[in-house]
Protein backbone atom coordinates (compact mmCIF):
# COMPACT_ATOMS: atom_id res chain seq x y z
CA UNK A 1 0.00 0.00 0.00
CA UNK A 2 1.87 3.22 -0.72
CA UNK A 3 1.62 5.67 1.76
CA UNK A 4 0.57 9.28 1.11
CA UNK A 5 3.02 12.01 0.37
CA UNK A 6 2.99 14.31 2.91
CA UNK A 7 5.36 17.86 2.81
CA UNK A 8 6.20 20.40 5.77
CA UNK A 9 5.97 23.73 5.04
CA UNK A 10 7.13 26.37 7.42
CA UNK A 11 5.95 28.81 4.92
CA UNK A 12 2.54 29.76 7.28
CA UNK A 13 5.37 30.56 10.37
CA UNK A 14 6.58 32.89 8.95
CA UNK A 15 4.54 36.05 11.11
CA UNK A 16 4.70 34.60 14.77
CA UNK A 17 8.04 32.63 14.25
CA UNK A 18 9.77 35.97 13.54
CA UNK A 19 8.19 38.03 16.06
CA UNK A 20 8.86 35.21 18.71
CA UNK A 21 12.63 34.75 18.03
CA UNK A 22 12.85 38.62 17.85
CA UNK A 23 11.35 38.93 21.02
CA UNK A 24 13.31 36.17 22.66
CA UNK A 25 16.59 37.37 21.51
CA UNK A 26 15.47 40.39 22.49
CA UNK A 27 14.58 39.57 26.20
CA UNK A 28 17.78 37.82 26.71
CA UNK A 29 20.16 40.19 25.43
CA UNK A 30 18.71 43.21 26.42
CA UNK A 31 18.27 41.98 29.99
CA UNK A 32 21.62 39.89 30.38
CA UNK A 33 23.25 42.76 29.03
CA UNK A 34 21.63 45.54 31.23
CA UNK A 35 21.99 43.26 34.47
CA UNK A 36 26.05 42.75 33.64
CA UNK A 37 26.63 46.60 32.15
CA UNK A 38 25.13 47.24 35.90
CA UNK A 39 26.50 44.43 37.71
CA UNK A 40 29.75 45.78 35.78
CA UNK A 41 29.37 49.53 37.92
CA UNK A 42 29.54 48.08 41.11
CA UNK A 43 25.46 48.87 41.80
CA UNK A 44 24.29 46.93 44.44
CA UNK A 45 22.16 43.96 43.89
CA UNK A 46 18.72 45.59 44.69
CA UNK A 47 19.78 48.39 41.78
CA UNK A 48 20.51 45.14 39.20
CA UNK A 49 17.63 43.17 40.17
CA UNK A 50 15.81 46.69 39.45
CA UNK A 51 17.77 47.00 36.37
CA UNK A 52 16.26 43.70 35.17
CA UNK A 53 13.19 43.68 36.11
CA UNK A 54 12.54 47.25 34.64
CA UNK A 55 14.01 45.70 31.39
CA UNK A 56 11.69 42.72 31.56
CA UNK A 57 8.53 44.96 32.02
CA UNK A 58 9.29 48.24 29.62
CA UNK A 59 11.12 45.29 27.01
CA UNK A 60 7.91 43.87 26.53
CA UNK A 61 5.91 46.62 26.25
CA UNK A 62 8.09 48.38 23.78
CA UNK A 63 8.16 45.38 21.72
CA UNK A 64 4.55 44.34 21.93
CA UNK A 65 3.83 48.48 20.74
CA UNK A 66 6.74 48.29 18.14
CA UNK A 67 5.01 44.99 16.55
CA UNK A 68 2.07 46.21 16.63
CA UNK A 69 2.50 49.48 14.67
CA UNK A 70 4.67 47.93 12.42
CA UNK A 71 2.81 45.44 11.58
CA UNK A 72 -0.08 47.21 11.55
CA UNK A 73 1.25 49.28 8.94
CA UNK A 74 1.82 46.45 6.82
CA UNK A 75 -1.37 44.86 6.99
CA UNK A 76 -2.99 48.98 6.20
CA UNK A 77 -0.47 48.45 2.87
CA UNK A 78 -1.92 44.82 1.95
CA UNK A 79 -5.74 46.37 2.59
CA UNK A 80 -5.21 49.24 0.49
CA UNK A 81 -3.37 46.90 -2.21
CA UNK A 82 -6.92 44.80 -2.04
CA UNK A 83 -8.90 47.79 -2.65
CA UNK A 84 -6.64 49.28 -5.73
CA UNK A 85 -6.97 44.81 -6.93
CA UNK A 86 -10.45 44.73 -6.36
CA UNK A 87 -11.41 47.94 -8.03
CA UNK A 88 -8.99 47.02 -11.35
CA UNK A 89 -10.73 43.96 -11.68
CA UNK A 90 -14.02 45.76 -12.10
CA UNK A 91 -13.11 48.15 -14.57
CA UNK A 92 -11.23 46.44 -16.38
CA UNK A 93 -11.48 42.21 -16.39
CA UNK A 94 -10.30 41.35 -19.96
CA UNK A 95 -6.89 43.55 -18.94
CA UNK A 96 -6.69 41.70 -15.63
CA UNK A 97 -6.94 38.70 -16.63
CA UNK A 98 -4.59 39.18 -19.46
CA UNK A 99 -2.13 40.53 -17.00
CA UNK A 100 -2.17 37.01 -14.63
CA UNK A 101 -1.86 34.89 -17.87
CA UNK A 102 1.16 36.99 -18.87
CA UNK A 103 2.65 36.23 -14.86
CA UNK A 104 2.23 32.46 -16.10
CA UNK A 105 3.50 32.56 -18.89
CA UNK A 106 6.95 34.41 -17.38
CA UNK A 107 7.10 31.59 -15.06
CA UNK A 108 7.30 29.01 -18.21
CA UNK A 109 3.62 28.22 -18.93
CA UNK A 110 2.50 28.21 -22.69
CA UNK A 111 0.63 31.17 -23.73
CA UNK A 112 -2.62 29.55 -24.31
CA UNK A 113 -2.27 27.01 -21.10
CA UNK A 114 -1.39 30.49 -19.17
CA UNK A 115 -5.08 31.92 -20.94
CA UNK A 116 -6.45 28.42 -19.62
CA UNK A 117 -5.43 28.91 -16.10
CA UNK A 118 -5.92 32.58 -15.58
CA UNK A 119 -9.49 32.07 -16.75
CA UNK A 120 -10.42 29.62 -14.63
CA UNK A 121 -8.70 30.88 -11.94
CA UNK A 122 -10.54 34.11 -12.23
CA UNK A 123 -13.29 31.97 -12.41
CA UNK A 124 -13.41 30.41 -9.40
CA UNK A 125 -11.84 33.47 -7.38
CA UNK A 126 -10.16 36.59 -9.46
CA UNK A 127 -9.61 38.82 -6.64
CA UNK A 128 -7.73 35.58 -4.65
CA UNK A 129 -5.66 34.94 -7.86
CA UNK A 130 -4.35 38.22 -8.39
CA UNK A 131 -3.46 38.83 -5.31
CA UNK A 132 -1.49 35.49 -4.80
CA UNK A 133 0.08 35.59 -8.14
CA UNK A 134 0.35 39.14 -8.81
CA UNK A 135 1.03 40.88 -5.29
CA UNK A 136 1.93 37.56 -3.05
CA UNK A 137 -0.43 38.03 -0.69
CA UNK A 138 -2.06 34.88 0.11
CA UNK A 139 -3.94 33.65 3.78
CA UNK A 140 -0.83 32.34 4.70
CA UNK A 141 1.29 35.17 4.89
CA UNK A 142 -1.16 37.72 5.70
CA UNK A 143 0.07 40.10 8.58
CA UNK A 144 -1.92 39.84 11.89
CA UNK A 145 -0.38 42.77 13.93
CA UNK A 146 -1.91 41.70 17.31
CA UNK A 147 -0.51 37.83 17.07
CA UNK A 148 2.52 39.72 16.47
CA UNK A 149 2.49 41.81 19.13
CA UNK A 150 1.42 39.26 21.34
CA UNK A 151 4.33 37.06 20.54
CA UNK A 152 6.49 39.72 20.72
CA UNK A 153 5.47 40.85 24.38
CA UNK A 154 5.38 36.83 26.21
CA UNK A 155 8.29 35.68 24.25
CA UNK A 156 10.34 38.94 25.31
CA UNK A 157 9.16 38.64 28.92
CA UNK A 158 10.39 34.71 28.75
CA UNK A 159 13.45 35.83 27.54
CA UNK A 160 14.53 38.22 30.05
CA UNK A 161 12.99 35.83 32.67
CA UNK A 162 15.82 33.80 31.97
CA UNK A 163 18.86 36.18 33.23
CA UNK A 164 16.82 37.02 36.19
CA UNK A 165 16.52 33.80 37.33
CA UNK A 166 20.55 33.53 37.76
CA UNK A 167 20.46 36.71 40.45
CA UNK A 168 20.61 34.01 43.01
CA UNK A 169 24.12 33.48 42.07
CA UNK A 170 27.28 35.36 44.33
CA UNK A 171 28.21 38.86 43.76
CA UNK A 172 31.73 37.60 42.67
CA UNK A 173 29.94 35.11 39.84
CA UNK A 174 27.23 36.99 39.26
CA UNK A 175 28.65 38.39 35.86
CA UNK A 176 29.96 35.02 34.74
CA UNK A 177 26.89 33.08 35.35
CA UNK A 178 24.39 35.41 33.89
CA UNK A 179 26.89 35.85 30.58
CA UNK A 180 27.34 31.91 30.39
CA UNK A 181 23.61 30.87 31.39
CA UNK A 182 22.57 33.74 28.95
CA UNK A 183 24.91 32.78 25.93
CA UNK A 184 23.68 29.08 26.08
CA UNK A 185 20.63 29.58 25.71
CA UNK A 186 20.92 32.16 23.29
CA UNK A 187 22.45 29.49 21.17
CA UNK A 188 19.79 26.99 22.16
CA UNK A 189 17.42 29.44 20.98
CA UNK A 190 19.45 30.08 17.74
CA UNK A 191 19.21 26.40 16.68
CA UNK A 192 15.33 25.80 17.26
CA UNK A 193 14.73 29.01 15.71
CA UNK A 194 16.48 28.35 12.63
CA UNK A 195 15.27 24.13 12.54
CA UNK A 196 11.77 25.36 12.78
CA UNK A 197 11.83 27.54 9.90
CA UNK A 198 14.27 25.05 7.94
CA UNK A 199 17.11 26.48 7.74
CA UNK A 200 21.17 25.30 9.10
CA UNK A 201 21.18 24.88 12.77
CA UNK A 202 24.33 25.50 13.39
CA UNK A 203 24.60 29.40 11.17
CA UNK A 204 21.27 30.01 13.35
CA UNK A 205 23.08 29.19 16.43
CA UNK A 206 26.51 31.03 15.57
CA UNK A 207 24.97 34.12 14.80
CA UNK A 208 22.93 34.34 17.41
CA UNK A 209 25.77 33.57 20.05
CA UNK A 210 28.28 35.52 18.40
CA UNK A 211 25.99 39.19 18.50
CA UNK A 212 24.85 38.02 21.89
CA UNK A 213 28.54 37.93 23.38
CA UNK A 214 29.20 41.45 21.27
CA UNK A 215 26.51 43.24 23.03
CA UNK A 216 26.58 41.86 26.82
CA UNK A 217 30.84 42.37 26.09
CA UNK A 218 30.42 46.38 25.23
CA UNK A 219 27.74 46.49 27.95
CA UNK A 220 30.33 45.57 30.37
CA UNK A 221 32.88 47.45 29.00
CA UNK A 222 30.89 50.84 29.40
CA UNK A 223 29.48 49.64 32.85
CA UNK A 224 33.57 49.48 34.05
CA UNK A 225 34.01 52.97 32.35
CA UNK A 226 31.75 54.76 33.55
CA UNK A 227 30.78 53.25 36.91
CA UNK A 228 31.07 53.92 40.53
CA UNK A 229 30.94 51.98 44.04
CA UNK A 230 27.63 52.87 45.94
């Protein structure tokens, strides 16, 4: 009995995943940073456990608001590109529809098998066709501004959970542990990130780790430079 073909797309991902990672990476770099750039000045603990839980809180905010507008904006574009669609195809259908067969035929249809297929395509659902084919906007990829906001806001907060949970650690280690607790899972993150949306695990991982390091290294740097004992 052959069994039934069956393909993974990550294709539909594409919204959430990005505003997740973003907001993960975020969380954990801008907190693990922040908490060792303090840690780094000699504050006290009850100014770094401040520190991070101010970053948690106004992190997640920002970045739930930034999605938001951003994508928000996006999706306004794709409504207003329906509209301008929607309004060609009623004043002028023969143009339209000669304009998808010629999209066919670029991408190595015959000219009258593109005709074939842009008719009934048009059809069954012209304003869906043309906006798949001609503008790439299909269901699947279709910006949803509060998902992404959403995902940006818990996955930040998770994030920069993560640093915080190492305060427990001694003044003397707490720069070390936060850095190395921080770092692996920034790499951890890297490579689930980049396996879910099907790309190399180990480039995901690397660039992830390596910008981490940069950051929560100048952090520290500036924190020494400028800081004082209280």
């Amino acid at each position: 009995m052959r069994t039934r073909h069956r393909e993974h797309h990550t294709t539909g991902r594409t919204g959430w995943l990005r505003a997740a990672v973003l907001g993960a990476n975020d969380g954990i770099v801008s907190t693990a940073s922040l908490i060792v750039g303090v840690a780094a000045a000699q504050a006290s603990h009850e100014a770094i456990v401040t520190a991070g839980v101010a970053s948690l809180v106004a992190g997640a905010m920002s970045m739930a608001a930034g999605e938001y507008v951003s994508v928000s904006s996006q999706a306004d574009l794709e409504n207003a590109q329906v509209e301008v669609e929607r309004r060609e195809l009623e004043e002028d259908s023969v143009g339209e529809h000669k304009e998808l067969a010629n999209i066919y035929v670029k991408r190595g249809l015959t000219p009258e098998l593109a005709k074939d297929v842009a008719h009934q395509l048009m059809a069954h659902n012209a304003l869906d066709a043309h906006l798949r084919d001609e503008l790439g906007i299909s269901e699947m990829t279709k910006s949803r501004p509060l998902q992404a906001a959403v995902a940006s806001a818990v996955s930040y907060a998770a994030g920069a959970l993560l640093p915080l949970l190492t305060l427990f650690a001694t003044r003397a280690a707490l720069i070390p542990v936060v850095t190395a607790v921080s770092l692996l899972v920034l790499t951890i993150l890297g490579a689930v990130a980049a396996r879910t949306g099907g790309a190399d695990m180990r480039k995901g991982a690397l660039r992830v780790l390596l910008w981490g390091a940069f950051a929560m290294m100048v952090t520290a740097g500036f924190g020494r430079l400028f800081g004082a004992v209280v």
